[in-house]
Every structure is written in C-alpha cells, then in structure tokens.
N, C-alpha and C. Protein backbone atom coordinates (compact mmCIF):
# COMPACT_ATOMS: atom_id res chain seq x y z
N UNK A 1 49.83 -10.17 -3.29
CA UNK A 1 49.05 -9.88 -4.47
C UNK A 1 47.67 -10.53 -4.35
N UNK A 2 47.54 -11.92 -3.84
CA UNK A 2 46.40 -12.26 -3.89
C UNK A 2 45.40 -12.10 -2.51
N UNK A 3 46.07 -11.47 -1.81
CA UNK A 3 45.00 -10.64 -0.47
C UNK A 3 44.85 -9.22 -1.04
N UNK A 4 45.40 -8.77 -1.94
CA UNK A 4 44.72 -7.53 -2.28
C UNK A 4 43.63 -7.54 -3.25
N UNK A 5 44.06 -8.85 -3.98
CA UNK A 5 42.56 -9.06 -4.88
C UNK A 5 41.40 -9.51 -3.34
N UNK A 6 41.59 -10.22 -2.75
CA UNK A 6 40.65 -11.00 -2.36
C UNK A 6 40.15 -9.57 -1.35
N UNK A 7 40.36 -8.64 -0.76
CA UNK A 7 39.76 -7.59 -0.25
C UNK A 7 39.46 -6.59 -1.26
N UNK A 8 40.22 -6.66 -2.34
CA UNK A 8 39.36 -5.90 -3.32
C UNK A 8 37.73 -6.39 -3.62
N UNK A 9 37.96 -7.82 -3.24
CA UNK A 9 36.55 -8.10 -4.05
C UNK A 9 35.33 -7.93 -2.76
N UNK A 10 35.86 -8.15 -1.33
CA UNK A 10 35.48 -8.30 -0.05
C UNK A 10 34.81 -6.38 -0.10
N UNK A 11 35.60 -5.61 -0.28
CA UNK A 11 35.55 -4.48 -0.55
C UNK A 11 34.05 -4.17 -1.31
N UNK A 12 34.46 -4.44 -2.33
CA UNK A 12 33.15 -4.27 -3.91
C UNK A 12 32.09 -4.69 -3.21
N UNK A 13 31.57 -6.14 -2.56
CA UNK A 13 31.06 -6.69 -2.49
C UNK A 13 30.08 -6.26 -1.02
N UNK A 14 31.02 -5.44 -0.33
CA UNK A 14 30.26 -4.82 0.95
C UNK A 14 29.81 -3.33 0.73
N UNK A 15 30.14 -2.53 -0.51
CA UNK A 15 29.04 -1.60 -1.19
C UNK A 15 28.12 -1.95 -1.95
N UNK A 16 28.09 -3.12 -2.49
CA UNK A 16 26.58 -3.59 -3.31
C UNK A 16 25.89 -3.44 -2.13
N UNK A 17 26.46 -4.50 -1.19
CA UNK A 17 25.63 -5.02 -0.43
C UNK A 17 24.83 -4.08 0.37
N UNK A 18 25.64 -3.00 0.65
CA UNK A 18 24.93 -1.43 1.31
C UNK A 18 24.18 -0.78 0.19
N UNK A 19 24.38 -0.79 -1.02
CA UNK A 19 23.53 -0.23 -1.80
C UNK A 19 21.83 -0.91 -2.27
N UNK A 20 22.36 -2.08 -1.61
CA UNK A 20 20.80 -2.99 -1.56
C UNK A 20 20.05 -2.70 -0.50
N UNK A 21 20.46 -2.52 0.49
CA UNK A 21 19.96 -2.33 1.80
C UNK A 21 19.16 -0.91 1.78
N UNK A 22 19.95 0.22 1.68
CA UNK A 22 19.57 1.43 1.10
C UNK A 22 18.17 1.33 0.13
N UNK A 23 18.29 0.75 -1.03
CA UNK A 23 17.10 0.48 -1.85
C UNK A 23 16.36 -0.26 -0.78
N UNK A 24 16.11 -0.97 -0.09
CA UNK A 24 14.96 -1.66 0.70
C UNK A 24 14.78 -0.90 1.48
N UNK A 25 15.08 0.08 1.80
CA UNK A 25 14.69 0.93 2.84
C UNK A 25 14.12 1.57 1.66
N UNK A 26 14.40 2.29 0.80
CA UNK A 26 13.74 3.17 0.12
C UNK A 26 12.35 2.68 -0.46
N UNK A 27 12.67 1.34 -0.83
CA UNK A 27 11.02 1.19 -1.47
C UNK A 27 10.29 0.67 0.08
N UNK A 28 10.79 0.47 1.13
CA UNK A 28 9.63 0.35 2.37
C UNK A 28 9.26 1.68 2.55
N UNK A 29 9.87 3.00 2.56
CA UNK A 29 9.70 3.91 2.80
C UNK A 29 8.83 4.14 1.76
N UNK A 30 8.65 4.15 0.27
CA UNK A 30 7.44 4.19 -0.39
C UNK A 30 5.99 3.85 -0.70
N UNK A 31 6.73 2.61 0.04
CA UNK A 31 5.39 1.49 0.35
C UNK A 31 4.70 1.49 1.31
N UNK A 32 5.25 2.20 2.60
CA UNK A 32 4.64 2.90 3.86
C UNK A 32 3.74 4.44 3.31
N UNK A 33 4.05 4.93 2.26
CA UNK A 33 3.64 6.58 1.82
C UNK A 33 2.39 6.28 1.41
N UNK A 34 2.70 5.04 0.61
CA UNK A 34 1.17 4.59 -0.64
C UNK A 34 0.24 4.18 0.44
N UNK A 35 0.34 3.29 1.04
CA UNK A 35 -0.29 3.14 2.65
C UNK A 35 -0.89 3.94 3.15
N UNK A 36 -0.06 5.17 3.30
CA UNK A 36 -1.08 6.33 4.62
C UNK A 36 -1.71 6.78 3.17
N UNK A 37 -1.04 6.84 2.46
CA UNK A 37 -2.46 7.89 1.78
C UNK A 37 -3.65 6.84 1.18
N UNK A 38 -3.22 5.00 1.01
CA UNK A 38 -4.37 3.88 0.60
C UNK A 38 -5.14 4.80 1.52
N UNK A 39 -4.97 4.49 3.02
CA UNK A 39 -5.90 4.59 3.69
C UNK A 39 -6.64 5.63 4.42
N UNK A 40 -5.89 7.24 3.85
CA UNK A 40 -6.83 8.38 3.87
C UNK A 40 -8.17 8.46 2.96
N UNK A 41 -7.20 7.88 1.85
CA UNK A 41 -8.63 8.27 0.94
C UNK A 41 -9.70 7.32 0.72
N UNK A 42 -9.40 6.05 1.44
CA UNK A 42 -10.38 5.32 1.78
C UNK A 42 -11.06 5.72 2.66
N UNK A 43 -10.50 6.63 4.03
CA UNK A 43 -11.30 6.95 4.76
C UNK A 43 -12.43 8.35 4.55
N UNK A 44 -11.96 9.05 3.14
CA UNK A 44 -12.39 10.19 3.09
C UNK A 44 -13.57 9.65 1.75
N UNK A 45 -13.55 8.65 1.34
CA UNK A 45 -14.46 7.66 0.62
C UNK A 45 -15.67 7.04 1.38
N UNK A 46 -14.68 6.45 2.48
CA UNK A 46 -15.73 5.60 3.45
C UNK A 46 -17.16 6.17 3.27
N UNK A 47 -16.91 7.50 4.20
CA UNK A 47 -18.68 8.17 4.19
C UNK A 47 -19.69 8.04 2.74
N UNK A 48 -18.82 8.61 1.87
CA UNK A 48 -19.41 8.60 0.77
C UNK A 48 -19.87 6.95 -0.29
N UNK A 49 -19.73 5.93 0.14
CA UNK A 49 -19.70 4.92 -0.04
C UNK A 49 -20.97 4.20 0.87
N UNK A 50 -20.59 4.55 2.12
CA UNK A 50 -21.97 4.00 3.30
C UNK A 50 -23.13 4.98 2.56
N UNK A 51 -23.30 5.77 1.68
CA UNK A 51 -24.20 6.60 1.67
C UNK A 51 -25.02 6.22 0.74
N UNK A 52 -24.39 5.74 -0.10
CA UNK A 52 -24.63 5.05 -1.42
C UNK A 52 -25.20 3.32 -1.16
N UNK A 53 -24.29 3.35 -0.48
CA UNK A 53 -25.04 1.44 0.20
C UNK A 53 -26.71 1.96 0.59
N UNK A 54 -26.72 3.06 1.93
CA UNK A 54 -27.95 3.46 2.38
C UNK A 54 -29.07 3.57 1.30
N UNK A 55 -28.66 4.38 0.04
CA UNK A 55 -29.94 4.82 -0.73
C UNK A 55 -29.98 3.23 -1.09
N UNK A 56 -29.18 2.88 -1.79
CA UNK A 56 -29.71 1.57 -2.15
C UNK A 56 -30.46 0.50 -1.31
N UNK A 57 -29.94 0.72 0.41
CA UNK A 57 -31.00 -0.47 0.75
C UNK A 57 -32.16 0.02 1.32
N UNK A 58 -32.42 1.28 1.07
CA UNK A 58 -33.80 1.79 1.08
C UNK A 58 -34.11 1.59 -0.35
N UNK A 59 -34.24 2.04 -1.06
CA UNK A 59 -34.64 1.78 -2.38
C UNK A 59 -34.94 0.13 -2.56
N UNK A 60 -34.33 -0.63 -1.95
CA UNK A 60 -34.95 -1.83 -2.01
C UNK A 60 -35.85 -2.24 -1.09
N UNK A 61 -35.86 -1.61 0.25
CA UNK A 61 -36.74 -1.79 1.13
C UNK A 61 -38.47 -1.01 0.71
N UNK A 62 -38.25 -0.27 -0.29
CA UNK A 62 -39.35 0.50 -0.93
C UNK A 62 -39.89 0.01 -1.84
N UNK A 63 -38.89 -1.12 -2.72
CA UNK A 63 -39.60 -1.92 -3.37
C UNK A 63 -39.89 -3.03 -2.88
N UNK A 64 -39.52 -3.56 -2.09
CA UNK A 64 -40.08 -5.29 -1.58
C UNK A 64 -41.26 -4.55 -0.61
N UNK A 65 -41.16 -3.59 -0.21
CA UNK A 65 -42.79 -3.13 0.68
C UNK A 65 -43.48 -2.69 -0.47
N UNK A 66 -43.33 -2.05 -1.39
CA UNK A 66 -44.44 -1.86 -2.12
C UNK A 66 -44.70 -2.68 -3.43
N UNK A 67 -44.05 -3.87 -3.49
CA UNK A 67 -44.68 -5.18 -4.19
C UNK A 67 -45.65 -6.18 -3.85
N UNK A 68 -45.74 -5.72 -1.92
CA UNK A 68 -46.21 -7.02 -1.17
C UNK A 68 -47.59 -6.30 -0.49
N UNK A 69 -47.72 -4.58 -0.78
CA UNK A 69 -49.38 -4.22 -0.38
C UNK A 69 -49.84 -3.97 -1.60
C-alpha cells in the first residue's frame, strides 16, 4: 500500500515536472520570435533613423557655420 502511494506521487510529480519543461521551451520559443522580429524592424528602422541623425547634423553644421561668418 505504501509503494503505491509513494509511485503515485513519484508518478504526479514526473508530469508536472514535464509540463514545466514543455512551458520553458514554449516561452524560449516566444522569446526567440520577439527577437527576430526586435531585430527586423530595427533593421528596417535603422536606415530611416541614420537619416534623421544626418539632417540633423547638417542642420547643425549650417548653423555653427553660419553664426561664425
């Protein structure tokens, strides 16, 4: 009687334990998804971002030259 409890619980206790494992795979597998796409649309940003830096450090290079003639 009391080895059938004690593998009952041995039992229970080795499907949590697979059902945790399962979930960590699943949220790495989500957390890898958010990833490729962080870093598509950073890359499809990138350009548009350097472009915006550019006007601005001309626009300042237009004003510190034309404060100083």
């Amino acid at each position: 009687m009391m080895t059938k409890y004690i593998f009952g619980k041995l039992k229970r206790r080795e499907r949590q334990s697979s059902r945790r494992g399962q979930t960590l795979v699943e949220y790495a597998l989500i957390l890898a998804f958010i990833s490729v796409v962080a870093i598509l649309v950073l890359q499809q940003l990138g350009g548009e971002v350097t472009k915006v830096f550019e006007t601005i450090r001309g626009k300042l290079q237009e004003a510190r030259t034309g404060s100083t003639t």
